[in-house]
PDB file of N, CA and C in Angstrom:
ATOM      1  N   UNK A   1     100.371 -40.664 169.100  1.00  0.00           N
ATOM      2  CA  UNK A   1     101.087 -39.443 169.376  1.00  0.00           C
ATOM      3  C   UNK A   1     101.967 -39.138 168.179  1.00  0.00           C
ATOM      4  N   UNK A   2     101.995 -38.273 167.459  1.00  0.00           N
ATOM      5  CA  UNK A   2     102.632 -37.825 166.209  1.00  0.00           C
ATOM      6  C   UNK A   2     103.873 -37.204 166.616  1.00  0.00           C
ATOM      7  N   UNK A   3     104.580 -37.276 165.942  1.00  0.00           N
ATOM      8  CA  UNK A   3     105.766 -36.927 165.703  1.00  0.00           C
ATOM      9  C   UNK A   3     107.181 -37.487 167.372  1.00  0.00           C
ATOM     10  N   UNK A   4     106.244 -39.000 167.311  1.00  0.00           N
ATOM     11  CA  UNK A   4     107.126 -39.764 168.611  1.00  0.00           C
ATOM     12  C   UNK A   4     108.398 -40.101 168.137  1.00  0.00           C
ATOM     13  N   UNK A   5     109.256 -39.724 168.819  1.00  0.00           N
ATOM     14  CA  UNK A   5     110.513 -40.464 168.108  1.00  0.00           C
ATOM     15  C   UNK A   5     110.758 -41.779 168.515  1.00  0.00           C
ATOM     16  N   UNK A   6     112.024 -42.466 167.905  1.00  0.00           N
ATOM     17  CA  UNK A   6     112.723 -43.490 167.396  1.00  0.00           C
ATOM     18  C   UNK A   6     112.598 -44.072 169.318  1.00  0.00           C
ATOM     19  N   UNK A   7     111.988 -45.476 169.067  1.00  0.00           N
ATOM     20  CA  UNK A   7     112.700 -46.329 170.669  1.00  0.00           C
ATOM     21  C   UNK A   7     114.314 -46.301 170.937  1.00  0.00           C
ATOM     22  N   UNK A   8     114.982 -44.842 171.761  1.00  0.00           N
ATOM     23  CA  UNK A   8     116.104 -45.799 171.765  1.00  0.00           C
ATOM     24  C   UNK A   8     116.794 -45.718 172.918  1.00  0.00           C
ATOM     25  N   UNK A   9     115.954 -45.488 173.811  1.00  0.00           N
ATOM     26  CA  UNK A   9     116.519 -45.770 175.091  1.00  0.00           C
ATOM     27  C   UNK A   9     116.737 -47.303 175.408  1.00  0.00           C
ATOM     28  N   UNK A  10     117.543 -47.499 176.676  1.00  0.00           N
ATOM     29  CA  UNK A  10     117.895 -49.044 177.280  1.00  0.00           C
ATOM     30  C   UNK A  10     116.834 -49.587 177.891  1.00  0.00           C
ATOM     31  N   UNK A  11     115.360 -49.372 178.170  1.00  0.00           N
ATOM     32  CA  UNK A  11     114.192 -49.913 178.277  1.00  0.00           C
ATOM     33  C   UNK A  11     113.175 -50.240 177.124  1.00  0.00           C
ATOM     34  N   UNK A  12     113.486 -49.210 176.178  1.00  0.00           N
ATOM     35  CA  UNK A  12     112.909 -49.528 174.730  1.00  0.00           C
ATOM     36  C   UNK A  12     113.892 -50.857 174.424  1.00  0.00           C
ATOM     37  N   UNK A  13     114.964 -51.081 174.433  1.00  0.00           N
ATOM     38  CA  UNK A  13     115.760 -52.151 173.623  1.00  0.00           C
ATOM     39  C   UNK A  13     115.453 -53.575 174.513  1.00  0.00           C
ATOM     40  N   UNK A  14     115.479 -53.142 175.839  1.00  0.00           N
ATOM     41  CA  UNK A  14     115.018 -54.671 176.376  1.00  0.00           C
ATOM     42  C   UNK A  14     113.345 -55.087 176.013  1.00  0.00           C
ATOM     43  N   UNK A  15     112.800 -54.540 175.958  1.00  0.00           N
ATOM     44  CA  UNK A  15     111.328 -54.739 175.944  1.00  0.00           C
ATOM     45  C   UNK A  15     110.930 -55.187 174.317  1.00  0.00           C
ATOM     46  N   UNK A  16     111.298 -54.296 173.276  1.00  0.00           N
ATOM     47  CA  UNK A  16     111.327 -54.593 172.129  1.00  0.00           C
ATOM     48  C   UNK A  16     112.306 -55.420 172.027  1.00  0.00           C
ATOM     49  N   UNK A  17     113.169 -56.498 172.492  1.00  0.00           N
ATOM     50  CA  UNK A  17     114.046 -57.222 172.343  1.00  0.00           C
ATOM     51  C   UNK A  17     113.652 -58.398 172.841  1.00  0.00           C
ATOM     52  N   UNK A  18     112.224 -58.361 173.341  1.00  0.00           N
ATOM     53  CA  UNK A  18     111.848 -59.685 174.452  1.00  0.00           C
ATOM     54  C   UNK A  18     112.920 -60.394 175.572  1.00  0.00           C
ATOM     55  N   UNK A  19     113.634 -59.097 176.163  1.00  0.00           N
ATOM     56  CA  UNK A  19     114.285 -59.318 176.951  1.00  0.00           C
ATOM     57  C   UNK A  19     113.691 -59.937 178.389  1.00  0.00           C
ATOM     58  N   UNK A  20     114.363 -61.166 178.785  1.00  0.00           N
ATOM     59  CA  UNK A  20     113.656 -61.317 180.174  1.00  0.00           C
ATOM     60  C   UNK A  20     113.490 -60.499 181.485  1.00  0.00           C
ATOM     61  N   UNK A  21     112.536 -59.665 181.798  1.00  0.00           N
ATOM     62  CA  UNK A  21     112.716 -58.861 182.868  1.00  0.00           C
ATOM     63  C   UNK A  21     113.186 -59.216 184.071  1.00  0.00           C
ATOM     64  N   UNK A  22     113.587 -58.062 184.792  1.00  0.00           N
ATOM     65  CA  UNK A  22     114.638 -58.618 186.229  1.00  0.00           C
ATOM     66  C   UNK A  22     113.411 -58.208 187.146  1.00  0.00           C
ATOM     67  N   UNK A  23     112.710 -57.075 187.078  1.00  0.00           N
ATOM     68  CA  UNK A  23     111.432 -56.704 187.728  1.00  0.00           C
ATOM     69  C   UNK A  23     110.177 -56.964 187.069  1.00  0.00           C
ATOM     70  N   UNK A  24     108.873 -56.856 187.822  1.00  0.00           N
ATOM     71  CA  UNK A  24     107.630 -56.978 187.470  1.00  0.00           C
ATOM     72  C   UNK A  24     107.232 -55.644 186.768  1.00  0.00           C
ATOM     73  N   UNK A  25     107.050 -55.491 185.477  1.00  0.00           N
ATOM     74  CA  UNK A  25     106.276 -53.725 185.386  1.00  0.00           C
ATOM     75  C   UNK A  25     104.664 -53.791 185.821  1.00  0.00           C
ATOM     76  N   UNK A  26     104.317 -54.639 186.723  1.00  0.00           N
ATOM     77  CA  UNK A  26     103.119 -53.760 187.432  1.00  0.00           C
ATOM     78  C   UNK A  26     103.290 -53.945 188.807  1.00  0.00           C
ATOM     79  N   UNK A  27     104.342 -54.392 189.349  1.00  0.00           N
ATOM     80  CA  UNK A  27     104.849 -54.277 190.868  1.00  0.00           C
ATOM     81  C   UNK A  27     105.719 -53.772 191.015  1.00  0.00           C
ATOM     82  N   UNK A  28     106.592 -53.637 190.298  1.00  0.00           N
ATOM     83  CA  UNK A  28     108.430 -53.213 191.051  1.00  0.00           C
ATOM     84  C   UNK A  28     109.077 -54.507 191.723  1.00  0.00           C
ATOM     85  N   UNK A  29     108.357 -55.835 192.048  1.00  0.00           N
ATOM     86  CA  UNK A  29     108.929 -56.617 192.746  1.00  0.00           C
ATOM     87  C   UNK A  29     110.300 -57.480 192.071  1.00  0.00           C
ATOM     88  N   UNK A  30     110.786 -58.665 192.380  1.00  0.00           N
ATOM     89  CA  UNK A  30     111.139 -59.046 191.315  1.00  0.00           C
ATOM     90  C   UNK A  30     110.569 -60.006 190.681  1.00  0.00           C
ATOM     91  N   UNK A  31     111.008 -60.340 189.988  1.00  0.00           N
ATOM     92  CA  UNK A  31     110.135 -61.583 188.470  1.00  0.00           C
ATOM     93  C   UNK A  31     109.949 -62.479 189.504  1.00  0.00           C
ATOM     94  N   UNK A  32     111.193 -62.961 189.820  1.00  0.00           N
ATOM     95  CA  UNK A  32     110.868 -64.798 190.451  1.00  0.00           C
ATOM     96  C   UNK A  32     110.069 -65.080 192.075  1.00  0.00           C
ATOM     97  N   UNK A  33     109.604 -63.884 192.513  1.00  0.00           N
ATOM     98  CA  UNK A  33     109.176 -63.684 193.568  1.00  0.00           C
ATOM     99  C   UNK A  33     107.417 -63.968 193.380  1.00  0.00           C
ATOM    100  N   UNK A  34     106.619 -64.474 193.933  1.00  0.00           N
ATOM    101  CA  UNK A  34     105.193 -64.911 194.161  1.00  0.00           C
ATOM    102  C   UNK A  34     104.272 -63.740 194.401  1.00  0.00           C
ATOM    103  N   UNK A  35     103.275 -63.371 193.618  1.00  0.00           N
ATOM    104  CA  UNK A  35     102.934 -62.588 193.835  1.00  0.00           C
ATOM    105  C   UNK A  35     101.190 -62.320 193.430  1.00  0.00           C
ATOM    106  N   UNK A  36     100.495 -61.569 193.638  1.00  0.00           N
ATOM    107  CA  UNK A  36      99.289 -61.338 192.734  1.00  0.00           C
ATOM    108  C   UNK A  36      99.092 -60.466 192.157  1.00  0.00           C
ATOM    109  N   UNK A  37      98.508 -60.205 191.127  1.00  0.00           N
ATOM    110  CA  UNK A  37      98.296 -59.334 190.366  1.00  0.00           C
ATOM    111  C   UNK A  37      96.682 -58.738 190.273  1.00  0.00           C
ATOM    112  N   UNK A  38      95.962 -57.657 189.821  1.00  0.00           N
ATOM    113  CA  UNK A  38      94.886 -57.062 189.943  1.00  0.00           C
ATOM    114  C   UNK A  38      94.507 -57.705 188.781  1.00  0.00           C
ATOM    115  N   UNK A  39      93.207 -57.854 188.510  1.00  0.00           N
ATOM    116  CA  UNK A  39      92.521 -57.963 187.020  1.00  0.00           C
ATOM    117  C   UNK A  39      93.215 -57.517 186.298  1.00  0.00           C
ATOM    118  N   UNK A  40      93.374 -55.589 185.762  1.00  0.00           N
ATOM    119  CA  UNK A  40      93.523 -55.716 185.163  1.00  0.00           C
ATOM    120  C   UNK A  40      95.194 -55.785 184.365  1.00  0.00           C
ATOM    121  N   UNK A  41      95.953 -55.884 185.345  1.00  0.00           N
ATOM    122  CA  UNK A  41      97.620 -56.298 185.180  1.00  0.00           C
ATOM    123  C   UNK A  41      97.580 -57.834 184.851  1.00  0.00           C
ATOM    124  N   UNK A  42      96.578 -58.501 185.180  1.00  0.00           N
ATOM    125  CA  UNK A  42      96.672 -60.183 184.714  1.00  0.00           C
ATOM    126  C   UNK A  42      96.549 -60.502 183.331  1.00  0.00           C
ATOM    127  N   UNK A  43      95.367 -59.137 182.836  1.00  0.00           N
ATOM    128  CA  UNK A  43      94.723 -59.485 181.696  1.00  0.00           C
ATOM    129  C   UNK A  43      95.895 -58.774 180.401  1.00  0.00           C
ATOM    130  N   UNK A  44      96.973 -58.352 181.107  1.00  0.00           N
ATOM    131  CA  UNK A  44      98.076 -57.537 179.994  1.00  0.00           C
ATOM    132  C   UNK A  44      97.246 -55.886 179.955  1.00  0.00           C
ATOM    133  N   UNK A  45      96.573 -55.606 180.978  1.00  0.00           N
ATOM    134  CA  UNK A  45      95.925 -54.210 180.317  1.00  0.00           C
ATOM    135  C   UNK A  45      96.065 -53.320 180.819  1.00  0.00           C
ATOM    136  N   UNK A  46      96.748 -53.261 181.950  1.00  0.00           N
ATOM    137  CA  UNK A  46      97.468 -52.094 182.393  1.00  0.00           C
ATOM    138  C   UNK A  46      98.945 -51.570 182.534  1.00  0.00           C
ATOM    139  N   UNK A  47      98.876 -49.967 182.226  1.00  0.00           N
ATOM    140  CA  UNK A  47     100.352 -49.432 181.873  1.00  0.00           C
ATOM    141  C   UNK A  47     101.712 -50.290 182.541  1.00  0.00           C
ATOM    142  N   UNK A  48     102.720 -50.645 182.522  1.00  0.00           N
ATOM    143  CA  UNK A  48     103.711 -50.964 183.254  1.00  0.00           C
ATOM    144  C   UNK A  48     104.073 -49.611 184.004  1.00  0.00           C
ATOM    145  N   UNK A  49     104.262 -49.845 185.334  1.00  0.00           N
ATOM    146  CA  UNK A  49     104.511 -48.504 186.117  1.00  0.00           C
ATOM    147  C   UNK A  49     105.670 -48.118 186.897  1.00  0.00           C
ATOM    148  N   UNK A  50     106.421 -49.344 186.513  1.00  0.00           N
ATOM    149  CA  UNK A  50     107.720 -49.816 186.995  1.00  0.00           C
ATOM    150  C   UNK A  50     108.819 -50.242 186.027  1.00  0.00           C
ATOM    151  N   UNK A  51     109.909 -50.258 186.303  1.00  0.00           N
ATOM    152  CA  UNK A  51     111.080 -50.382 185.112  1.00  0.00           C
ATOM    153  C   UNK A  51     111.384 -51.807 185.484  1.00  0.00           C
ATOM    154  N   UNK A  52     110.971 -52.601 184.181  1.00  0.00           N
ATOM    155  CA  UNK A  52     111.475 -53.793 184.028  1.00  0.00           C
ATOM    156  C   UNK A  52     113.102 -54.346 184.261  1.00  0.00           C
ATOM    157  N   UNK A  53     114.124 -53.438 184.263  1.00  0.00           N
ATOM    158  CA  UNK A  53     115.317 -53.495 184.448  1.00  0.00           C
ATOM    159  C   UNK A  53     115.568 -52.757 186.111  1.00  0.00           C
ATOM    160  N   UNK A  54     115.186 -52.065 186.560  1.00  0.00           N
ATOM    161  CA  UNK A  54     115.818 -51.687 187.839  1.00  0.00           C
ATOM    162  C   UNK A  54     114.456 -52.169 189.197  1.00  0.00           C
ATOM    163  N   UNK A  55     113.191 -52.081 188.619  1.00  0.00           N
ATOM    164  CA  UNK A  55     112.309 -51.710 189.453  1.00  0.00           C
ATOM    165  C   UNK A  55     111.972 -50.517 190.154  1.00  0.00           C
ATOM    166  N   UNK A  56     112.300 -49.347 189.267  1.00  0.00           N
ATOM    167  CA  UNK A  56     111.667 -47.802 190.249  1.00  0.00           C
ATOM    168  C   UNK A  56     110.812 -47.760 189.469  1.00  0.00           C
ATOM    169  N   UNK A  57     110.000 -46.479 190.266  1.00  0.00           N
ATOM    170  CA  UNK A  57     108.151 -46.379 189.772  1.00  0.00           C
ATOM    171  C   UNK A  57     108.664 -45.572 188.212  1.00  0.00           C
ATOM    172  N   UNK A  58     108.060 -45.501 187.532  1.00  0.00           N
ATOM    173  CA  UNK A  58     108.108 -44.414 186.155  1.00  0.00           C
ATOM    174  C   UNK A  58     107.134 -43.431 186.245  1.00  0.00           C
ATOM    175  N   UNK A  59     107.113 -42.303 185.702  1.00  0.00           N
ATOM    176  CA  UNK A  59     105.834 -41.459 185.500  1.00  0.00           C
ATOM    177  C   UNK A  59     105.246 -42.432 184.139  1.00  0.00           C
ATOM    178  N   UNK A  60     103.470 -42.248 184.516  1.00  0.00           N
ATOM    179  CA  UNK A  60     103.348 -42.574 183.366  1.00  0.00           C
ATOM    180  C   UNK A  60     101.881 -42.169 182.834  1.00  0.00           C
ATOM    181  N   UNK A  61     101.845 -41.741 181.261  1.00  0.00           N
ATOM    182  CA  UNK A  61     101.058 -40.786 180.945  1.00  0.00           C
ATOM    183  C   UNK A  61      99.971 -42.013 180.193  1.00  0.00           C
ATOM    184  N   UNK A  62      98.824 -41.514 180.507  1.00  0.00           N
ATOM    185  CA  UNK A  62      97.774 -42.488 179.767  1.00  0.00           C
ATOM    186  C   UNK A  62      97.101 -41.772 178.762  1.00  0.00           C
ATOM    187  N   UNK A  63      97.677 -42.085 177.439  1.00  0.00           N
ATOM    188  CA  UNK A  63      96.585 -41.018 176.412  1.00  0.00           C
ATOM    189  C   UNK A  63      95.581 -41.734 175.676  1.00  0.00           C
ATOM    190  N   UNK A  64      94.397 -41.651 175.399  1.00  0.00           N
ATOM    191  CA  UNK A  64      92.858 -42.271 174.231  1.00  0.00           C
ATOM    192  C   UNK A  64      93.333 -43.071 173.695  1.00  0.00           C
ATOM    193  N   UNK A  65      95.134 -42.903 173.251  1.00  0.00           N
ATOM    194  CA  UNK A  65      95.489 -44.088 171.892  1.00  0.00           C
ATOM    195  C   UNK A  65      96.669 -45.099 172.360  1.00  0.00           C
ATOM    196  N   UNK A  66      97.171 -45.047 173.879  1.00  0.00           N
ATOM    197  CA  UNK A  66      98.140 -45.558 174.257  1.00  0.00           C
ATOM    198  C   UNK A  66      98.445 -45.065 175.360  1.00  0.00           C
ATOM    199  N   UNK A  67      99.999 -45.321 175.548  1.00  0.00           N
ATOM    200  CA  UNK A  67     100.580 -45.054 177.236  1.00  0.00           C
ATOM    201  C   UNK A  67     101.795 -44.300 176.539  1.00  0.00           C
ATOM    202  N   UNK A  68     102.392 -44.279 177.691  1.00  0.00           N
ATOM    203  CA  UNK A  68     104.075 -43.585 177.879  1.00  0.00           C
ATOM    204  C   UNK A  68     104.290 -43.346 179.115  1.00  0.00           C
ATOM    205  N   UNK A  69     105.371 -44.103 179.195  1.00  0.00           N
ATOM    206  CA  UNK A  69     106.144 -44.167 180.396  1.00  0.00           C
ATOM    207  C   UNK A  69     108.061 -43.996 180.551  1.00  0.00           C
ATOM    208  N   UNK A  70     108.326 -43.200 181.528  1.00  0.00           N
ATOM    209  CA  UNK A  70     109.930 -42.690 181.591  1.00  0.00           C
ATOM    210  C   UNK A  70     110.510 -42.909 182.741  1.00  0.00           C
ATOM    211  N   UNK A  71     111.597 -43.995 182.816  1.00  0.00           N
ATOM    212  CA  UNK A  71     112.183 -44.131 184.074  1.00  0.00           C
ATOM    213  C   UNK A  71     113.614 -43.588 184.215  1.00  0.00           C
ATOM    214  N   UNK A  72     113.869 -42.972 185.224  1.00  0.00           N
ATOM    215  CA  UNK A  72     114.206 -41.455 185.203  1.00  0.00           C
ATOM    216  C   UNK A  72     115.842 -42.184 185.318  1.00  0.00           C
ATOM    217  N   UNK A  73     116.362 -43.210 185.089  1.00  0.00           N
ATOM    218  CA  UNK A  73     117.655 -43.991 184.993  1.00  0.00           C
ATOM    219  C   UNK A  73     117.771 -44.439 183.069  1.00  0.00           C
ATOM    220  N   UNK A  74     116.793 -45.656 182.930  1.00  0.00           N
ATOM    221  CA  UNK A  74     116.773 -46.376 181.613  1.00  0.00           C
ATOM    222  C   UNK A  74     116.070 -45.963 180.405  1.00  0.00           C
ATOM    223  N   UNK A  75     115.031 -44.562 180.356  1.00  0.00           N
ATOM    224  CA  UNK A  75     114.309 -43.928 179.632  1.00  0.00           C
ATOM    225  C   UNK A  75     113.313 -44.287 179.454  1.00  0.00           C
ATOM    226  N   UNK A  76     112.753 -43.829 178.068  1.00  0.00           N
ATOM    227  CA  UNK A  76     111.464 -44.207 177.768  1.00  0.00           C
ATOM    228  C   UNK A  76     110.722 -45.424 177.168  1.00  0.00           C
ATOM    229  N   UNK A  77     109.557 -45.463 177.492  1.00  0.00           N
ATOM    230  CA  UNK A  77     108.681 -46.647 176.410  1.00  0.00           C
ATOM    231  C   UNK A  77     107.402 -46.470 176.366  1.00  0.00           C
ATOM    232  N   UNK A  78     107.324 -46.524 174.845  1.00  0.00           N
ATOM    233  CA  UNK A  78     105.513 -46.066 174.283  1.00  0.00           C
ATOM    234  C   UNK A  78     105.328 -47.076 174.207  1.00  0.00           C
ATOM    235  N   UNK A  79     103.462 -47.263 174.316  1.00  0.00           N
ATOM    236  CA  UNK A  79     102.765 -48.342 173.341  1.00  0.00           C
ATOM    237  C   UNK A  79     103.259 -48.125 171.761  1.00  0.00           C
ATOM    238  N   UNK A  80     103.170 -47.276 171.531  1.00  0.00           N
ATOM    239  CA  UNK A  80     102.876 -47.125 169.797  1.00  0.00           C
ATOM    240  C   UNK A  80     104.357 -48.500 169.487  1.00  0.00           C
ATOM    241  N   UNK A  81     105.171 -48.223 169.854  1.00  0.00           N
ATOM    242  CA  UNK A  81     106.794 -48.970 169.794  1.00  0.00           C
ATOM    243  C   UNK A  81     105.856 -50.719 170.000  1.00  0.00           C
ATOM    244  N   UNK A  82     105.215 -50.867 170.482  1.00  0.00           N
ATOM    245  CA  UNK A  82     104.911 -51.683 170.852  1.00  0.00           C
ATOM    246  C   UNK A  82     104.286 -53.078 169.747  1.00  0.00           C
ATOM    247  N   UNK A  83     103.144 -51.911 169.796  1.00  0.00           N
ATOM    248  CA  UNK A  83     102.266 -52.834 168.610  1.00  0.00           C
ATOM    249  C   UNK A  83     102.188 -52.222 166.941  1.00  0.00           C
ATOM    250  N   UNK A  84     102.518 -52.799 166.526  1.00  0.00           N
ATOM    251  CA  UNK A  84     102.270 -52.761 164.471  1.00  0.00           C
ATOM    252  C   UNK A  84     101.420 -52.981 164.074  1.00  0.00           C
ATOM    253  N   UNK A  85     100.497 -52.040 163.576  1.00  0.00           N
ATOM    254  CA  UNK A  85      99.242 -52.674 163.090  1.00  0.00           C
ATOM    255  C   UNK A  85      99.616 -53.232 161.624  1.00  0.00           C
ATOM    256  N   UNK A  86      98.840 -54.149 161.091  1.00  0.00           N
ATOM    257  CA  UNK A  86      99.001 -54.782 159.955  1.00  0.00           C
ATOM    258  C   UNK A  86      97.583 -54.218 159.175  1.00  0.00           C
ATOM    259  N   UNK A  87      97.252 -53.929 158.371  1.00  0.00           N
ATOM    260  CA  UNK A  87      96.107 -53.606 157.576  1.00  0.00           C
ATOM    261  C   UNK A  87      96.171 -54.431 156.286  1.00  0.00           C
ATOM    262  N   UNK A  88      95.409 -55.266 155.854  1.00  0.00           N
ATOM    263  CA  UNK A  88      95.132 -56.211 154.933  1.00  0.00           C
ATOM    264  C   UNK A  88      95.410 -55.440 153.517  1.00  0.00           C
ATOM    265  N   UNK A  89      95.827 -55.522 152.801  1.00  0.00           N
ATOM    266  CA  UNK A  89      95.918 -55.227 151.723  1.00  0.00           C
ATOM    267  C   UNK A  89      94.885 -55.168 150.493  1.00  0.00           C
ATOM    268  N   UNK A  90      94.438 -54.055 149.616  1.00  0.00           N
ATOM    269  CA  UNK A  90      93.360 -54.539 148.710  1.00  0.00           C
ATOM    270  C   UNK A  90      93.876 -55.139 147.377  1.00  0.00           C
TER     271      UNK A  90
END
């Protein structure tokens, strides 16, 4: 997505901070609670749909090159924020 701005909401800073979550982002439940997960939330491959800090649902947009998701308390978080691609150098 071009022209995304800067992570700087309080869900961008925990997540890019490897902050320990208080909720599940593919349940809403909490972390230390037992639970199962679908394929593809086990395998890391689906959007987080829930706010790692409060547990409410987020809207969340699925585009060809990534996600985005906004929880309507702690803000936003892209994939792009996420991953860095590295390209080898010639």
């Amino acid at each position: 997505m071009s022209g995304l701005s800067e992570p700087t909401s309080e869900l961008a800073a925990a997540v890019l901070a490897g902050d320990e979550p208080i909720f599940h982002p593919n349940t809403g439940k909490p972390i230390e609670e037992v639970f199962t997960l679908h394929p593809a939330a086990a395998a890391g491959l689906d959007v987080p749909r829930y706010c790692q800090i409060c547990g409410r649902r987020m809207v969340a947009q699925v585009r060809p090159d990534g996600w985005h998701t906004k929880c309507s308390r702690h803000g936003e978080l892209d994939s792009e924020w996420l991953y860095v691609e590295h390209l080898p150098e010639s």
